[in-house]
C-alpha atoms as a PDB file:
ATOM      1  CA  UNK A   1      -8.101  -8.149 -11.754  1.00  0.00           C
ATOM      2  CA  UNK A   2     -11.759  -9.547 -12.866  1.00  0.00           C
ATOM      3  CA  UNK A   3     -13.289 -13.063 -11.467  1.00  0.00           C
ATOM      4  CA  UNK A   4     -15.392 -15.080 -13.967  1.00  0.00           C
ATOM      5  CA  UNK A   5     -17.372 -17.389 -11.809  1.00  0.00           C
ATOM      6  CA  UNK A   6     -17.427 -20.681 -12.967  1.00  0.00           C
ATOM      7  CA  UNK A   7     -19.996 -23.127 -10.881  1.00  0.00           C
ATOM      8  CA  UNK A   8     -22.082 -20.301  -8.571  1.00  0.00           C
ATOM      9  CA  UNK A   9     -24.082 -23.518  -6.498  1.00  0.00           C
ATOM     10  CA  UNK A  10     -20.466 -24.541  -5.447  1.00  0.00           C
ATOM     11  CA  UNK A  11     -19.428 -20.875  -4.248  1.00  0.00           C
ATOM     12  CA  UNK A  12     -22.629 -20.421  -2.148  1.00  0.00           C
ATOM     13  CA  UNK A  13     -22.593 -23.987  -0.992  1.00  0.00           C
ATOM     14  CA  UNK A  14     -19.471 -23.338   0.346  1.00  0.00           C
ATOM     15  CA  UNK A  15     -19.535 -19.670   1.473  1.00  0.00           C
ATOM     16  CA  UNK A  16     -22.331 -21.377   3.605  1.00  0.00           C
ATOM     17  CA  UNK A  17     -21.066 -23.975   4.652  1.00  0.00           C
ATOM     18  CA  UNK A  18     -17.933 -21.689   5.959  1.00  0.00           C
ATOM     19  CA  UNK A  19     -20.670 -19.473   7.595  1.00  0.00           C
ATOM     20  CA  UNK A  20     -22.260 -22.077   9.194  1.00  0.00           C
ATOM     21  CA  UNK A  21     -19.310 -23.585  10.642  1.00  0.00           C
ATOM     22  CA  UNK A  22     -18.111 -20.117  12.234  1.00  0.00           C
ATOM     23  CA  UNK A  23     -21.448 -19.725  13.624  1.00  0.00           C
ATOM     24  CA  UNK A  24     -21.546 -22.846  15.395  1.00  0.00           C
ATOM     25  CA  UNK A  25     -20.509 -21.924  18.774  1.00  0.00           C
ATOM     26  CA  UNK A  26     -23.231 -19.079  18.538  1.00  0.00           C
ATOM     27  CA  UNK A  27     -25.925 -21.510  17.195  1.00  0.00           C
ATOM     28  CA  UNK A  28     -26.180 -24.371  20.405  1.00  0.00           C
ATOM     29  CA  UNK A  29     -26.780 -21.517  23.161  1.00  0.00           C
ATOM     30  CA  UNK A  30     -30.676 -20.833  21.990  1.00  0.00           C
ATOM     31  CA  UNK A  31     -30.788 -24.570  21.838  1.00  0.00           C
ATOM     32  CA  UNK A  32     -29.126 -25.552  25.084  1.00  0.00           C
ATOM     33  CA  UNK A  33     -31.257 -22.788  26.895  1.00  0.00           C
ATOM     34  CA  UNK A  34     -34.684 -24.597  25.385  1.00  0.00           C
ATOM     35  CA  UNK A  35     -33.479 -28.140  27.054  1.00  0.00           C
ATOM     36  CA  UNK A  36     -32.542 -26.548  30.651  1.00  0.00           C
ATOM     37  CA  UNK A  37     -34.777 -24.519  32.427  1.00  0.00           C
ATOM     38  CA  UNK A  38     -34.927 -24.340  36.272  1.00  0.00           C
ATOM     39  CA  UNK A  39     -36.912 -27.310  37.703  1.00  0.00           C
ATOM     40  CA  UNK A  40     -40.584 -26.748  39.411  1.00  0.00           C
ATOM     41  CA  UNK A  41     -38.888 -27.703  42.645  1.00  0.00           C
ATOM     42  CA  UNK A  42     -36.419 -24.828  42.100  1.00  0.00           C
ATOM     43  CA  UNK A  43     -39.356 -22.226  41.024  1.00  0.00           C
ATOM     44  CA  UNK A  44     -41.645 -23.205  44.420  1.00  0.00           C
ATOM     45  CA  UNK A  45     -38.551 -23.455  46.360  1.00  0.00           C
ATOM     46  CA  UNK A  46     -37.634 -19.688  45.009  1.00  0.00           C
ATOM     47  CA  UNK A  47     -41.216 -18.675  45.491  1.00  0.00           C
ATOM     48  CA  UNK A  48     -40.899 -19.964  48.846  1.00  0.00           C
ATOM     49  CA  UNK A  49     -37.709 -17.733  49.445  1.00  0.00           C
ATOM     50  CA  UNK A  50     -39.694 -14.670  48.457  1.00  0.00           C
ATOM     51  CA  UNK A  51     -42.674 -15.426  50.736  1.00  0.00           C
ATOM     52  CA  UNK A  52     -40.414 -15.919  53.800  1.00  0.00           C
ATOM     53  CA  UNK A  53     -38.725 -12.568  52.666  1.00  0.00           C
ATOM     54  CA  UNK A  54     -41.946 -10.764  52.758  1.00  0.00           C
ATOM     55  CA  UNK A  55     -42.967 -12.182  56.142  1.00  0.00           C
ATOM     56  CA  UNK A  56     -39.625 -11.514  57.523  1.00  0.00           C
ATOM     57  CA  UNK A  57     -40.073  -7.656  56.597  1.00  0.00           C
ATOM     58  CA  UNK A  58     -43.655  -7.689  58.688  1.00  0.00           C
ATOM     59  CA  UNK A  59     -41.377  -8.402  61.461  1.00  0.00           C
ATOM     60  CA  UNK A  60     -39.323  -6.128  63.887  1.00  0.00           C
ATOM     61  CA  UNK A  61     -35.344  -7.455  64.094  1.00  0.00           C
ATOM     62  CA  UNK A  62     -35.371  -5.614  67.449  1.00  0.00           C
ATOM     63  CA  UNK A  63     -38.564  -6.702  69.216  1.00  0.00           C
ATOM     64  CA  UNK A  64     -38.928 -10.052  67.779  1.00  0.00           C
ATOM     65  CA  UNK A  65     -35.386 -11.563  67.426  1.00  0.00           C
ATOM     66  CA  UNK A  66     -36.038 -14.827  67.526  1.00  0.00           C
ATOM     67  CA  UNK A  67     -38.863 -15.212  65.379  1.00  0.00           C
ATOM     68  CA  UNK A  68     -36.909 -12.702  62.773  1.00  0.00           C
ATOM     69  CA  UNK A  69     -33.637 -15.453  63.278  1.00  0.00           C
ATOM     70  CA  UNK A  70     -36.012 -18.338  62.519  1.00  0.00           C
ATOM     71  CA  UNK A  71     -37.539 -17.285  59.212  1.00  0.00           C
ATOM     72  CA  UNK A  72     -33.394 -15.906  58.481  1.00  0.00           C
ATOM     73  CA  UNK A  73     -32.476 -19.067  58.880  1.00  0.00           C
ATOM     74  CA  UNK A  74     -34.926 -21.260  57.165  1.00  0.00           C
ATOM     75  CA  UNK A  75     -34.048 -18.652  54.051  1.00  0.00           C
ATOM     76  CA  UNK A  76     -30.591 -19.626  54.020  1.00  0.00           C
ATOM     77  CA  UNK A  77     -30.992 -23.254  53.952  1.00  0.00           C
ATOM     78  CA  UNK A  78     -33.620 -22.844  51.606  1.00  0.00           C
ATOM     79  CA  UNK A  79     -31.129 -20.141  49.455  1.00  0.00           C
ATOM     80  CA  UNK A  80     -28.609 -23.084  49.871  1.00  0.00           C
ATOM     81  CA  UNK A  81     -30.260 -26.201  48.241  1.00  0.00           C
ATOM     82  CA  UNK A  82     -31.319 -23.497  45.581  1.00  0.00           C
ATOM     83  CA  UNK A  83     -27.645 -22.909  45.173  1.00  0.00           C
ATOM     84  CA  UNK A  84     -26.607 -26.554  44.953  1.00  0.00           C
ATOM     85  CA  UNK A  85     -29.632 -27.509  42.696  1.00  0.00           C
ATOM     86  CA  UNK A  86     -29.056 -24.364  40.324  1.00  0.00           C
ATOM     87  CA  UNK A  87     -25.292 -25.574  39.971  1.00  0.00           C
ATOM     88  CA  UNK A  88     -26.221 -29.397  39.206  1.00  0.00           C
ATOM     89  CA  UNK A  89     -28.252 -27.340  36.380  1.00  0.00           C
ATOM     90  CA  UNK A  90     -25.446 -25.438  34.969  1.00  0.00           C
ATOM     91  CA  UNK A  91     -22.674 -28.116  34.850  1.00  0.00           C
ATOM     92  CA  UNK A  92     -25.490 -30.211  33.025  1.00  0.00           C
ATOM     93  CA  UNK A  93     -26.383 -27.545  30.857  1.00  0.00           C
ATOM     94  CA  UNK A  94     -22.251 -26.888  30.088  1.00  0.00           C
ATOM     95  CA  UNK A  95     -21.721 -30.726  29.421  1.00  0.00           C
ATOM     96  CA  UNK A  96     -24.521 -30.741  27.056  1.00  0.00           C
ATOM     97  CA  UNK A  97     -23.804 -27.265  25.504  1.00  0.00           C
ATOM     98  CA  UNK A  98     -19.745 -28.970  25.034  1.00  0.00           C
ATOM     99  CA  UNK A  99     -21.801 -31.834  23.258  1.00  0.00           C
ATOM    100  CA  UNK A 100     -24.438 -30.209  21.072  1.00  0.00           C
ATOM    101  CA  UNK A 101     -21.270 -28.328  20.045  1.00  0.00           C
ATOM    102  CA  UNK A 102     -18.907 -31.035  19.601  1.00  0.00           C
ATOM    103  CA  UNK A 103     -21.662 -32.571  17.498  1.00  0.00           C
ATOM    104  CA  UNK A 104     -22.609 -30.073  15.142  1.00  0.00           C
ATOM    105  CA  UNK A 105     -19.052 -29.194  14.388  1.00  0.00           C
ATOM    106  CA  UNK A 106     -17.823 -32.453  13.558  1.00  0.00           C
ATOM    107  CA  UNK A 107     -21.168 -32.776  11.175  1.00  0.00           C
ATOM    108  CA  UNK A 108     -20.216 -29.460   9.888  1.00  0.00           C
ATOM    109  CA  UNK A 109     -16.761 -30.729   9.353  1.00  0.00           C
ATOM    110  CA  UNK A 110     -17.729 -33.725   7.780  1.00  0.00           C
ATOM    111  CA  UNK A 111     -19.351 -32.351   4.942  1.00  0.00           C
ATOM    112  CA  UNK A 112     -17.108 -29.936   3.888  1.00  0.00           C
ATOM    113  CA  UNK A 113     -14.763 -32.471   3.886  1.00  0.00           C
ATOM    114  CA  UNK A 114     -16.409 -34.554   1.940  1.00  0.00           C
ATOM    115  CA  UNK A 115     -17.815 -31.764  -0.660  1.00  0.00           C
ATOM    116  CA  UNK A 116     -14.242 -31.009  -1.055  1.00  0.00           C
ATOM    117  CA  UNK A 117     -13.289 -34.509  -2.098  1.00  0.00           C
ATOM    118  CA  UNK A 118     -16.047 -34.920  -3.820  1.00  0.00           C
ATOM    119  CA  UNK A 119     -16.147 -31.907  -6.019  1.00  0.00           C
ATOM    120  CA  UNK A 120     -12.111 -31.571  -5.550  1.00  0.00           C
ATOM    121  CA  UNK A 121     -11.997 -30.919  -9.912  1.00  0.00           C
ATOM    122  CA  UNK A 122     -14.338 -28.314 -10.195  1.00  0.00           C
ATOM    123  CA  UNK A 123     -12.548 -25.235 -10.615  1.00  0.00           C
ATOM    124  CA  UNK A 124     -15.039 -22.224  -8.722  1.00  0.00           C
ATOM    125  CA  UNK A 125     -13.889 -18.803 -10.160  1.00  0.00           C
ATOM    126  CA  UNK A 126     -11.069 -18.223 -12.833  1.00  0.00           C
ATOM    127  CA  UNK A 127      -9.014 -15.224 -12.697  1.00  0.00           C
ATOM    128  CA  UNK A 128      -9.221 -12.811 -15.566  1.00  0.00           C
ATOM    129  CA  UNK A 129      -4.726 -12.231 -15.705  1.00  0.00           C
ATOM    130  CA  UNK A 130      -2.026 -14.256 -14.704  1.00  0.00           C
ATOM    131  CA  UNK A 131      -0.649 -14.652 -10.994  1.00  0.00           C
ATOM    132  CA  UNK A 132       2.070 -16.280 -12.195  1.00  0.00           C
ATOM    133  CA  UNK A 133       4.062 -17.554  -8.920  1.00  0.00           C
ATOM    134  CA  UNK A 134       0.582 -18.339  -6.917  1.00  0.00           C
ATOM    135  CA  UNK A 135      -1.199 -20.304  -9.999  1.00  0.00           C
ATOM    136  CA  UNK A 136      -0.859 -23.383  -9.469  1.00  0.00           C
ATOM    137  CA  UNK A 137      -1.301 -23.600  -5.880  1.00  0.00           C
ATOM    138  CA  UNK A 138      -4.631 -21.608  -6.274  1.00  0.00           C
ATOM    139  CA  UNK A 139      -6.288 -23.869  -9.164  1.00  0.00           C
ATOM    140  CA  UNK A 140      -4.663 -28.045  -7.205  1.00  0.00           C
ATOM    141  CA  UNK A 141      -6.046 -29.991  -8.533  1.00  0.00           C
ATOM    142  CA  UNK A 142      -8.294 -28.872 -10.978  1.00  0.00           C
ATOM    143  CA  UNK A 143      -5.891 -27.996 -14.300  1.00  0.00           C
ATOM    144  CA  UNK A 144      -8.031 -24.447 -15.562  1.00  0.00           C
ATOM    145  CA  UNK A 145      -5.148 -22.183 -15.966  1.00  0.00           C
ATOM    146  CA  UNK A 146      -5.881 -19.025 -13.479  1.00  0.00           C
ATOM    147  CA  UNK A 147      -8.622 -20.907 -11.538  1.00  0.00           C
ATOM    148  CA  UNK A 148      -9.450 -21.111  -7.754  1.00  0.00           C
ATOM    149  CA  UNK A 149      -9.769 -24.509  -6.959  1.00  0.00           C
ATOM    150  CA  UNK A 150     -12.623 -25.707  -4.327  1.00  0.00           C
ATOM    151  CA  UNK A 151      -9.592 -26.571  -1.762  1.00  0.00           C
ATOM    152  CA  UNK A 152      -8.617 -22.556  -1.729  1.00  0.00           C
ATOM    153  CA  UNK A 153     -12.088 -21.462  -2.155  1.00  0.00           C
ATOM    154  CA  UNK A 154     -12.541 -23.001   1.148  1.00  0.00           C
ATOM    155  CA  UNK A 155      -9.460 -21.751   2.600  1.00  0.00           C
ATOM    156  CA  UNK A 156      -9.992 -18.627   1.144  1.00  0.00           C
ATOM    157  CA  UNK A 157     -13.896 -18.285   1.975  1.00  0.00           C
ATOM    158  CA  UNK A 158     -13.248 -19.744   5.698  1.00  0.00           C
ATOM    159  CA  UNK A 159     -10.118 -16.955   6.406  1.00  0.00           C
ATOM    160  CA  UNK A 160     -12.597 -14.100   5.238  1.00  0.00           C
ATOM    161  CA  UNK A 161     -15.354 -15.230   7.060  1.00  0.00           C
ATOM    162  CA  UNK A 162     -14.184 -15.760   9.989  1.00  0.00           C
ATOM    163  CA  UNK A 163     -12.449 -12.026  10.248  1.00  0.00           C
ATOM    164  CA  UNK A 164     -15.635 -10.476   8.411  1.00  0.00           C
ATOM    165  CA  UNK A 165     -17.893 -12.098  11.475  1.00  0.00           C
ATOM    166  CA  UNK A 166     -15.091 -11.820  14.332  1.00  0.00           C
ATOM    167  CA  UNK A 167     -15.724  -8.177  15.566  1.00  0.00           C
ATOM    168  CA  UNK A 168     -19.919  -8.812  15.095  1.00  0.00           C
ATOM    169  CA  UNK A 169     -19.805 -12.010  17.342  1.00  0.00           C
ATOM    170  CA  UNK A 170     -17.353 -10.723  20.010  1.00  0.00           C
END
């Protein structure tokens, strides 16, 4: 069976757009991680952790107890408020991940939509032979006998993208 392609811009466009929609998801981590980064507080407050660390291991456990206690426990409450800060950071960093991705999918969405509808006559690719019981769902609502119609190319293109990309972005 040959494929005569009818309107190439429309069959990018919406290979494309069908790529870009499946790669959403992978496309908001690099730009969540550029809006959250650990605070200075958190970076002197780690820095701090590492300097009591060091001065700890200057100091015998045996001999000096309680001054080996003291800088133990002024690491803990410091490792603590590191802890809590660090998780304020992540739940921010997942509510705006869930939005930048909410957001770019229902933009995604949107046009496709609307490039559908809009070019919802233009046939993309005619088939070269007849598939006689699948013909006239494949070319609604354009009426090219044997034609792919933008509403399966987009079916069609989303299905095969989506298994093409699934084992590379697991």
């Amino acid at each position: 069976m040959m494929l005569e392609v009818i309107n190439g811009f429309l069959l990018i466009y919406f290979v494309i757009l069908c790529t870009i929609s499946t790669l959403v998801p992978h496309l908001v981590k690099p730009i969540v991680t550029c809006f959250i980064r650990p605070s200075n507080e958190e970076r002197t407050m780690w820095a701090e952790i590492q300097k009591l660390k060091s001065a700890q291991k200057t100091i015998s456990m045996k001999e000096e107890f309680a001054a080996y206690s003291k800088i133990q426990r002024k690491i803990n409450k410091i490792e603590s408020e590191l802890k809590d800060n660090s998780q304020s950071r992540m739940s921010k960093s997942l509510a705006i991940k869930s939005s930048v991705q909410i957001v770019f999918q229902v933009v995604v969405a949107l046009i496709m939509i609307l490039s559908v509808i809009w070019f919802r006559q233009e046939p993309i690719v005619a088939l070269k032979g007849d598939l006689f019981p699948l013909t006239t769902m494949l070319r609604y609502p354009s009426s090219m006998p044997n034609a792919i119609s933008t509403h399966m190319w987009v079916i069609i293109s989303n299905f095969s993208i989506r298994t093409l990309l699934k084992p590379v972005l697991s």
